[in-house]
Protein backbone atom coordinates (compact mmCIF):
# COMPACT_ATOMS: atom_id res chain seq x y z
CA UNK A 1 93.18 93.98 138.29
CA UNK A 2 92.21 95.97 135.12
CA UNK A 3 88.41 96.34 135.21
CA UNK A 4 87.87 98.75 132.49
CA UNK A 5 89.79 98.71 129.07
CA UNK A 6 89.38 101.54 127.09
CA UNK A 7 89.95 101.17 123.10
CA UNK A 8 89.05 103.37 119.96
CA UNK A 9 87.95 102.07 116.53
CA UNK A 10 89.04 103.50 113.40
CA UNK A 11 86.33 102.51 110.48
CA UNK A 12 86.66 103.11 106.85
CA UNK A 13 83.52 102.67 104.70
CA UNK A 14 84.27 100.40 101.86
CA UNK A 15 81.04 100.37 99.98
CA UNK A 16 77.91 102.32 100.54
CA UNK A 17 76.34 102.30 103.79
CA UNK A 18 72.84 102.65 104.72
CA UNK A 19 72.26 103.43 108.68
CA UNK A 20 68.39 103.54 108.76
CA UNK A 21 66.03 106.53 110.96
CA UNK A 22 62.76 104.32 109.72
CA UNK A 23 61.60 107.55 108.17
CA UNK A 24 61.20 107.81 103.70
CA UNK A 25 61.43 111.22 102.48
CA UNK A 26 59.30 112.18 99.35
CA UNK A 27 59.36 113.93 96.20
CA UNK A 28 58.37 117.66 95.63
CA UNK A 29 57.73 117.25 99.74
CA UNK A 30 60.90 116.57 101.70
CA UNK A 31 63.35 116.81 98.36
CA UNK A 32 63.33 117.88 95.10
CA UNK A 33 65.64 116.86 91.98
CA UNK A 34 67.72 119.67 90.21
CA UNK A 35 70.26 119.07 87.36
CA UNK A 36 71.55 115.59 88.17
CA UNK A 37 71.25 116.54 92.18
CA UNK A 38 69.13 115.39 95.34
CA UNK A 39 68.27 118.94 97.03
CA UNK A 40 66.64 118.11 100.28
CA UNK A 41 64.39 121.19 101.59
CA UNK A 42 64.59 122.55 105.08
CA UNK A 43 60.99 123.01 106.18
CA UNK A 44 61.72 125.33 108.92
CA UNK A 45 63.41 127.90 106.13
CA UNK A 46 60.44 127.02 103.49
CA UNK A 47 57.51 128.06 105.95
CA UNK A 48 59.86 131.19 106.89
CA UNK A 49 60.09 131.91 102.91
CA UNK A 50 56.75 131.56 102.37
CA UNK A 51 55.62 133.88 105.23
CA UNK A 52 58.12 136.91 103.37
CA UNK A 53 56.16 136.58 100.19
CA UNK A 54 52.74 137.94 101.75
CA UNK A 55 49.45 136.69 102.74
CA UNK A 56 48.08 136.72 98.92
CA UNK A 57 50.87 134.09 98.10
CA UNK A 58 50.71 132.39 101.37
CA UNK A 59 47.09 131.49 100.68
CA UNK A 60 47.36 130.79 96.69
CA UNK A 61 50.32 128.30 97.94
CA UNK A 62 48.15 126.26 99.92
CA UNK A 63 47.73 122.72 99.13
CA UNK A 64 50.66 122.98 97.24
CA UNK A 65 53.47 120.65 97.43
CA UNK A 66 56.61 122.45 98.45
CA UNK A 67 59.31 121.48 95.77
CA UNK A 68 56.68 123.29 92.94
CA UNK A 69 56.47 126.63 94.57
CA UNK A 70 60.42 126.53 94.90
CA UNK A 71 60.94 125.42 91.24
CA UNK A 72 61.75 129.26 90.11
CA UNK A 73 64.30 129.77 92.99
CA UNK A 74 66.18 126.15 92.78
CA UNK A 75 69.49 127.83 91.89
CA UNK A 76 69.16 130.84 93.76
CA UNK A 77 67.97 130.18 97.04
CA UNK A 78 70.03 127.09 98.35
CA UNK A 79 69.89 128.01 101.74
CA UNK A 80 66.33 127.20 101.37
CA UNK A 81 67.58 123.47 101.46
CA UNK A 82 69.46 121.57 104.11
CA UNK A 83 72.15 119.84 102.15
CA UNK A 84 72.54 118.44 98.59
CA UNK A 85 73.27 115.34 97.40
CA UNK A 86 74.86 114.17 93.99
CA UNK A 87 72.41 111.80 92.11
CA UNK A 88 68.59 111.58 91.56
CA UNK A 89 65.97 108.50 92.29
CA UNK A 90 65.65 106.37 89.48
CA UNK A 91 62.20 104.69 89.18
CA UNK A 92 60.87 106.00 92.21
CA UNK A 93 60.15 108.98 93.93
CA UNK A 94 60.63 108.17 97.26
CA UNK A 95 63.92 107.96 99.51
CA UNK A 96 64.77 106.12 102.29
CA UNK A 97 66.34 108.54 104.91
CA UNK A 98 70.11 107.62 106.66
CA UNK A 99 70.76 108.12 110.12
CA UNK A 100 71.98 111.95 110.98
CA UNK A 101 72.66 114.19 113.54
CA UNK A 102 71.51 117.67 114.51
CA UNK A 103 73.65 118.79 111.65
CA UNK A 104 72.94 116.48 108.58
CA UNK A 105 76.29 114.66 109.24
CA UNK A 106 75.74 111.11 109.24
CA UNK A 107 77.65 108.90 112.08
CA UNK A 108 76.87 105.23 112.62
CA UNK A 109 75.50 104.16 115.43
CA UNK A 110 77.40 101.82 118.95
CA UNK A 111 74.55 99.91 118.46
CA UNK A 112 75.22 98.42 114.21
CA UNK A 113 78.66 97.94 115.31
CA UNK A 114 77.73 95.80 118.05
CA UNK A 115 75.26 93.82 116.55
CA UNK A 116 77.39 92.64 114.15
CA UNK A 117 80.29 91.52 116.50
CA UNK A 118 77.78 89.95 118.45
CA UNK A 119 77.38 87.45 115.14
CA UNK A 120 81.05 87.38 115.02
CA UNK A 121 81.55 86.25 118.55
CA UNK A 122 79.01 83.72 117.81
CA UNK A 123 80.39 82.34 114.70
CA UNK A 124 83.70 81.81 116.42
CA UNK A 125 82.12 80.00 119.78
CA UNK A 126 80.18 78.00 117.06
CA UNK A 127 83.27 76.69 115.04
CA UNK A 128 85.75 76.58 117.70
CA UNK A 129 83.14 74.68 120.24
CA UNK A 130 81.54 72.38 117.71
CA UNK A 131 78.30 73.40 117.71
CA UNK A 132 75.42 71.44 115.53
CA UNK A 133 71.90 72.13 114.62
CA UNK A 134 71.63 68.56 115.26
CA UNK A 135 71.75 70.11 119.35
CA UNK A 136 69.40 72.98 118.58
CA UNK A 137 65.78 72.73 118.94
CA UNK A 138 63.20 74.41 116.57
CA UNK A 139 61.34 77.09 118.02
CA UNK A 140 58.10 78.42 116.83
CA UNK A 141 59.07 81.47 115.93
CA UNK A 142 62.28 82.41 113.72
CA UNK A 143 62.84 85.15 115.78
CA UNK A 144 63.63 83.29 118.68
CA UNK A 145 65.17 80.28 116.88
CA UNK A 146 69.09 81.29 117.95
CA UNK A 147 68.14 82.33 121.76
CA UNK A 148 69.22 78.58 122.90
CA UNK A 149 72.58 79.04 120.89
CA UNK A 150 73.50 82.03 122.22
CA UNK A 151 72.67 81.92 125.73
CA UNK A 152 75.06 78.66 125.64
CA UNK A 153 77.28 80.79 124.14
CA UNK A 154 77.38 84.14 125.89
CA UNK A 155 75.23 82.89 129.08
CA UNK A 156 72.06 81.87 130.04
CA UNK A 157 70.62 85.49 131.62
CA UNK A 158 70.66 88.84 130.24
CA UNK A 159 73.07 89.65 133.50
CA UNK A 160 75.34 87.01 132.47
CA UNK A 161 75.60 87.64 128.87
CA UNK A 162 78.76 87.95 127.63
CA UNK A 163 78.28 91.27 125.61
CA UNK A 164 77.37 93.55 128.48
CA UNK A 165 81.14 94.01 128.87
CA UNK A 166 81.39 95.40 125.32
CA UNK A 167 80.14 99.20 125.75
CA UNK A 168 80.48 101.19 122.62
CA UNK A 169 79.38 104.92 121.95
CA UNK A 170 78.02 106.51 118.65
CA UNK A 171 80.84 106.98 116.14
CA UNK A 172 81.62 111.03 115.63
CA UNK A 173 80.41 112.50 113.01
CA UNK A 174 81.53 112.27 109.40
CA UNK A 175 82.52 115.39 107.66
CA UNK A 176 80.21 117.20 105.12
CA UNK A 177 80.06 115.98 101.99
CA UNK A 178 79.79 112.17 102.77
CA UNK A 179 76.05 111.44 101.63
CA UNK A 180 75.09 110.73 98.56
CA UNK A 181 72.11 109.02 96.95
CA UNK A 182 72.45 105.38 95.98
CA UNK A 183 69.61 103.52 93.74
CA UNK A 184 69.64 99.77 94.61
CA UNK A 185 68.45 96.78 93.47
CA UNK A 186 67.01 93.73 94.69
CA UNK A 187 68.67 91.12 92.06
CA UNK A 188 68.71 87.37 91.30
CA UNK A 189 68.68 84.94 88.85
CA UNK A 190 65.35 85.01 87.94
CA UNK A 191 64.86 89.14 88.56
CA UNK A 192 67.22 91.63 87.61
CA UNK A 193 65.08 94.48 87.98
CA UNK A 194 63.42 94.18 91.10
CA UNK A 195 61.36 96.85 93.18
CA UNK A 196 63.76 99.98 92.88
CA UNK A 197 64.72 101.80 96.30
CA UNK A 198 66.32 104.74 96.78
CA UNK A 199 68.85 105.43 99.81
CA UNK A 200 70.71 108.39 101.35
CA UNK A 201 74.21 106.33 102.01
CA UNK A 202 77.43 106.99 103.46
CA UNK A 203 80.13 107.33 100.49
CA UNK A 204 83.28 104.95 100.35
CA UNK A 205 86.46 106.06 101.66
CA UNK A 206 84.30 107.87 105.08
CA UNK A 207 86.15 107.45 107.71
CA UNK A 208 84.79 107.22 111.35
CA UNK A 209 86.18 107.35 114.92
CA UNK A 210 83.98 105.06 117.50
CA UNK A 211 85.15 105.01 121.39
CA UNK A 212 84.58 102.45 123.56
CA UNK A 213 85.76 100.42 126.20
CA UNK A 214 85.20 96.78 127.73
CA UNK A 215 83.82 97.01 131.35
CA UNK A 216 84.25 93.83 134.05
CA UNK A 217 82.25 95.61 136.72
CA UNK A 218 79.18 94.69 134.80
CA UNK A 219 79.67 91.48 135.87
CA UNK A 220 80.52 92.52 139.70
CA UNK A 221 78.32 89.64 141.66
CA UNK A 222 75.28 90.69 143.36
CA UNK A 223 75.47 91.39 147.12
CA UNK A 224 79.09 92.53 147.22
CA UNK A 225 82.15 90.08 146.37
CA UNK A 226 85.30 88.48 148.04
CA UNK A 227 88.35 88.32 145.94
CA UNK A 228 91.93 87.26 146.21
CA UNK A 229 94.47 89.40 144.11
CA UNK A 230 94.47 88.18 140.33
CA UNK A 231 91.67 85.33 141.17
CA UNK A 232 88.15 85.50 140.30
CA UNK A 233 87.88 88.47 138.47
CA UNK A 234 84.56 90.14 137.56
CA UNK A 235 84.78 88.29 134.31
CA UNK A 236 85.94 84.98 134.06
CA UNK A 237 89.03 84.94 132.16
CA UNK A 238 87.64 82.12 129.45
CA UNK A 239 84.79 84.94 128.58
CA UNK A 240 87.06 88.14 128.97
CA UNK A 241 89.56 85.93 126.06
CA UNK A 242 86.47 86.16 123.67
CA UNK A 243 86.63 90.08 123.96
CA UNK A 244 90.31 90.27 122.86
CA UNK A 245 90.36 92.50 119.06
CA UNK A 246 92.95 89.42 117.71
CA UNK A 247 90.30 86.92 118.35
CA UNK A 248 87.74 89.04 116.95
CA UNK A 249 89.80 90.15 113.99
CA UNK A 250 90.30 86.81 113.05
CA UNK A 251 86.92 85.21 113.56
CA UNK A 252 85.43 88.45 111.54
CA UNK A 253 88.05 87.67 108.68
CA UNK A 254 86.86 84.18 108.23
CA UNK A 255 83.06 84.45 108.31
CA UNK A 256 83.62 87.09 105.76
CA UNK A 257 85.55 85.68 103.56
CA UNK A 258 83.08 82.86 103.89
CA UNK A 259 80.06 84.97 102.73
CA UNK A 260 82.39 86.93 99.99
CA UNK A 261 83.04 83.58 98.47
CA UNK A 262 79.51 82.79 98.00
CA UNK A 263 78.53 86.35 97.13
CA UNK A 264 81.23 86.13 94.48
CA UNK A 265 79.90 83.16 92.87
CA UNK A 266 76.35 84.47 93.25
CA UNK A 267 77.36 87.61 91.29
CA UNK A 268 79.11 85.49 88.68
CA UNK A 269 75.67 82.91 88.11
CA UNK A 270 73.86 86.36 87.69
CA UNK A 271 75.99 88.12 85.37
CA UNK A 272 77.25 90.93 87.38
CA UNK A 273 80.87 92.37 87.65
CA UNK A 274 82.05 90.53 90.05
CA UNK A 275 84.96 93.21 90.88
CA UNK A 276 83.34 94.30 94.12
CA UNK A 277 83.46 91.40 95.52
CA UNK A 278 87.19 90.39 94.57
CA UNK A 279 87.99 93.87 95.95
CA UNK A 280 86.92 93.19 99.22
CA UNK A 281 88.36 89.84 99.36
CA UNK A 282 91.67 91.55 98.26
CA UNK A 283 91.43 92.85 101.47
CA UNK A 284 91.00 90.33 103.56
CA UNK A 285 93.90 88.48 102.02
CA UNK A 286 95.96 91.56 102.55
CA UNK A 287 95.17 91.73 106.37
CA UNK A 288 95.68 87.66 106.59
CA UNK A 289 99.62 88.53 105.02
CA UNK A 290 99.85 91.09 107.81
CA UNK A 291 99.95 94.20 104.93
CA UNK A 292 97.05 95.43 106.42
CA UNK A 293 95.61 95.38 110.37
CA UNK A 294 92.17 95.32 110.96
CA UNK A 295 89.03 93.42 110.01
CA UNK A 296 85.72 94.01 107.75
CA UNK A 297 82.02 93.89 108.85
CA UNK A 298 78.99 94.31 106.93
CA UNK A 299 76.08 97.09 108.92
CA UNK A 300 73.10 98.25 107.85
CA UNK A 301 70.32 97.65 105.15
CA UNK A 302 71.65 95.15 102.89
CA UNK A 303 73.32 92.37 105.07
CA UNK A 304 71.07 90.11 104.08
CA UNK A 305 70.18 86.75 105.69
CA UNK A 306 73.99 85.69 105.22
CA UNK A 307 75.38 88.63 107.27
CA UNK A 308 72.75 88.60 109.62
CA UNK A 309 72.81 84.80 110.84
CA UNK A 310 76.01 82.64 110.79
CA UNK A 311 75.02 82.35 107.15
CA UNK A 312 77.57 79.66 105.54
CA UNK A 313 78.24 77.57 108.80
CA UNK A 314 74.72 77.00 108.74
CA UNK A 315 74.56 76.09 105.01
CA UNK A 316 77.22 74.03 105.74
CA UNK A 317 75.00 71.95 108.70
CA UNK A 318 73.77 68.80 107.74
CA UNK A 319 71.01 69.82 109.84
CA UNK A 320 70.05 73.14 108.14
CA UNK A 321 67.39 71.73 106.08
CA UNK A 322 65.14 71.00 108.85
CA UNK A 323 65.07 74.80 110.01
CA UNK A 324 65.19 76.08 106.20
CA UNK A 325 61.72 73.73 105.79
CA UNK A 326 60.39 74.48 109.44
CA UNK A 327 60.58 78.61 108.88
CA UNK A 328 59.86 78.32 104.98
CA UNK A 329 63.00 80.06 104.40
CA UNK A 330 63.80 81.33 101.28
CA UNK A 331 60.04 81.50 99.97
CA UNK A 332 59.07 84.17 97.15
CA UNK A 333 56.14 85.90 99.23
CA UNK A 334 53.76 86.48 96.03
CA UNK A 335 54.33 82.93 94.61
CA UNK A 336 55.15 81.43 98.15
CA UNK A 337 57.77 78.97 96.08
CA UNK A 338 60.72 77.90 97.44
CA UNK A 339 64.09 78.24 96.14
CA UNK A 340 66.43 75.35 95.82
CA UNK A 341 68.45 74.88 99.38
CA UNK A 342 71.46 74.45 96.96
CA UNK A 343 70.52 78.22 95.29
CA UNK A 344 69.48 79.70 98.81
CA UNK A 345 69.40 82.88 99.70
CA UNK A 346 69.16 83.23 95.59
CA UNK A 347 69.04 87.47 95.68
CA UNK A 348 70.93 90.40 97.19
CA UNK A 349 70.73 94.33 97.12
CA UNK A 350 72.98 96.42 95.67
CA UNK A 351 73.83 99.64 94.77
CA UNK A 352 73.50 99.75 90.83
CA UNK A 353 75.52 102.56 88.54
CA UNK A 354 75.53 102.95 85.00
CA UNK A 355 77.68 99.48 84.10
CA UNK A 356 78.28 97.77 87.61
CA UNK A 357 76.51 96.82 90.97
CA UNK A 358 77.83 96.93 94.32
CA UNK A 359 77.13 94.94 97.62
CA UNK A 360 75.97 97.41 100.39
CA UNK A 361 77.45 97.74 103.98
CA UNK A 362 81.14 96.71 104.29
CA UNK A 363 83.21 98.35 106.35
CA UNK A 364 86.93 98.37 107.88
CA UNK A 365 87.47 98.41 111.42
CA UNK A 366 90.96 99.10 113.05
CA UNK A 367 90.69 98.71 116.79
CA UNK A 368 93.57 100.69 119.08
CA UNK A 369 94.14 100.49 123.08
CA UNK A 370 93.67 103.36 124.73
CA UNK A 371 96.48 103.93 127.35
């Protein structure tokens, strides 16, 4: 009996992704902006600098904000900063730091990745089961609203859940060079402009390694266990069939190219390019004709409620409008109106350029079994 599978994942970033630290960097403090560029200043080398130019300009410098006393030195003195990245804010001057290591290299996290095959997993139990609102209670609190779902799906206990089995470590690094700074958008119908953000994002075309492997023993019964050779395995074998990458793969397909269809005709009722979106669905049709292996996620800030939640099989539930009226989804919190069920969710974020937009967060992911 095979009790531990190893496997590897090989992820390419498809559009700009945005792995969060919680922490928002600002102007003339934590970066600067230099001829088109994003020069982010190493504090540790600053305080250092500022020490070499002598107590009279150490005192004359205090109170002032870092990026103006390193305005004469910008193009001289880079290894003041810790990396540079192409593009400036645009309408703000604050940035939302992405997720690093000791090194500036940004890697994405076991954690994202899991997440979001949890909501795989979940959309496939709920189509291929038959699962209906109409069975699901409302809880009090959204939070808590898909906790009877998935402990029917995955089990009822935290040590019976179905993703303990799934351990996955941080992805390596990237190399240098794959930041840059992304402006985004918060755009609908009736907005186009929106609150502007600012991101540090993982480029397209990044690729990532992620290990992993899918561990039985986390299921090994309390107070030791009798077993007969290839009966009653750690993990039942109808749950251990929900771990295998074709089922996965498939589900993930589907449930995107559910929520690429409706982002596509979203972009179209707003006016955007819709390119983006045909792009990625290019993909998906390539990997359904067996051109391509693999399967596409979506990680980070700008999932959105559809990438998040089962999204469309919900929309598609009879039922949903109980929940979307219970939890007051899709209310504007200023004007606290609510959009049209039909029109709901009615924005997204994106990544905005000079003449298109772009959705945030897809990736590729091509699992392999280790020997």
């Amino acid at each position: 009996m095979r009790l531990k599978t190893e496997f590897a994942l090989a992820i390419q970033v498809l559009t700009p992704v945005h792995i969060g630290t919680g922490h928002v960097l600002e102007q003339d403090f934590d970066f600067v902006v230099h001829e088109g560029q994003t020069l982010r200043i190493h504090e540790e080398r600053f305080v250092e600098w500022v020490a070499t130019r002598g107590e009279a300009f150490a005192r004359l410098s205090q109170g002032v904000p870092p990026g103006q006393l390193l305005e004469p030195v910008l193009s001289s003195r880079l290894d003041l900063f810790r990396y540079v990245l192409p593009g400036v804010p645009k309408g703000t001057r604050e940035i939302r730091e992405c997720l690093k290591d000791a090194q500036d290299r940004p890697y994405l996290p076991g954690s994202a990745l899991k997440g979001a095959l949890r909501t795989v997993l979940l959309w496939r139990v709920w189509r291929e089961k038959g699962f209906r609102l109409a069975d699901v209670r409302v809880e009090r609190a959204p939070k808590f609203a898909a906790q009877p779902l998935e402990r029917k799906a995955f089990g009822e206990t935290p040590h019976e859940d179905l993703l303990r089995a799934l351990r996955l470590a941080d992805s390596l690094p990237a190399s240098e060079g794959a930041l840059t700074l992304a402006n985004v958008r918060c755009v609908s119908r009736s907005a186009q402009e929106g609150i502007p953000l600012a991101l540090e994002v993982i480029k397209p075309n990044t690729f990532f390694r992620m290990e992993g492997h899918i561990d039985e023993t986390a299921f090994k019964p309390w107070g030791g266990w009798t077993v007969k050779r290839n009966k009653n395995p750690f993990l039942a074998e109808e749950k251990r069939a929900w771990l295998r990458w074709d089922g996965i793969a498939q589900a993930a397909r589907d449930k995107a190219k559910k929520r690429l269809e409706r982002d596509l005709a979203w972009a179209n009722a707003v006016g955007l390019d819709p390119k983006p979106w045909n792009d990625l669905l290019l993909w998906i049709r390539r990997a359904e004709s067996g051109e391509l292996k693999g399967f596409p996620l979506q990680i980070g800030f700008g999932t959105g409620w559809l990438g998040t939640t089962l999204g469309p099989a919900l929309l598609e539930d009879p039922d949903f409008r109980r929940f979307y009226e219970n939890y007051g989804l899709g209310k504007n919190p200023r004007t606290r109106r609510q959009t049209p069920l039909e029109r709901f969710p009615a924005s997204r974020r994106v990544v905005c350029y000079d003449t298109t937009c772009q959705p945030l967060g897809w990736i590729w992911v091509i699992p392999r079994e280790e020997a």
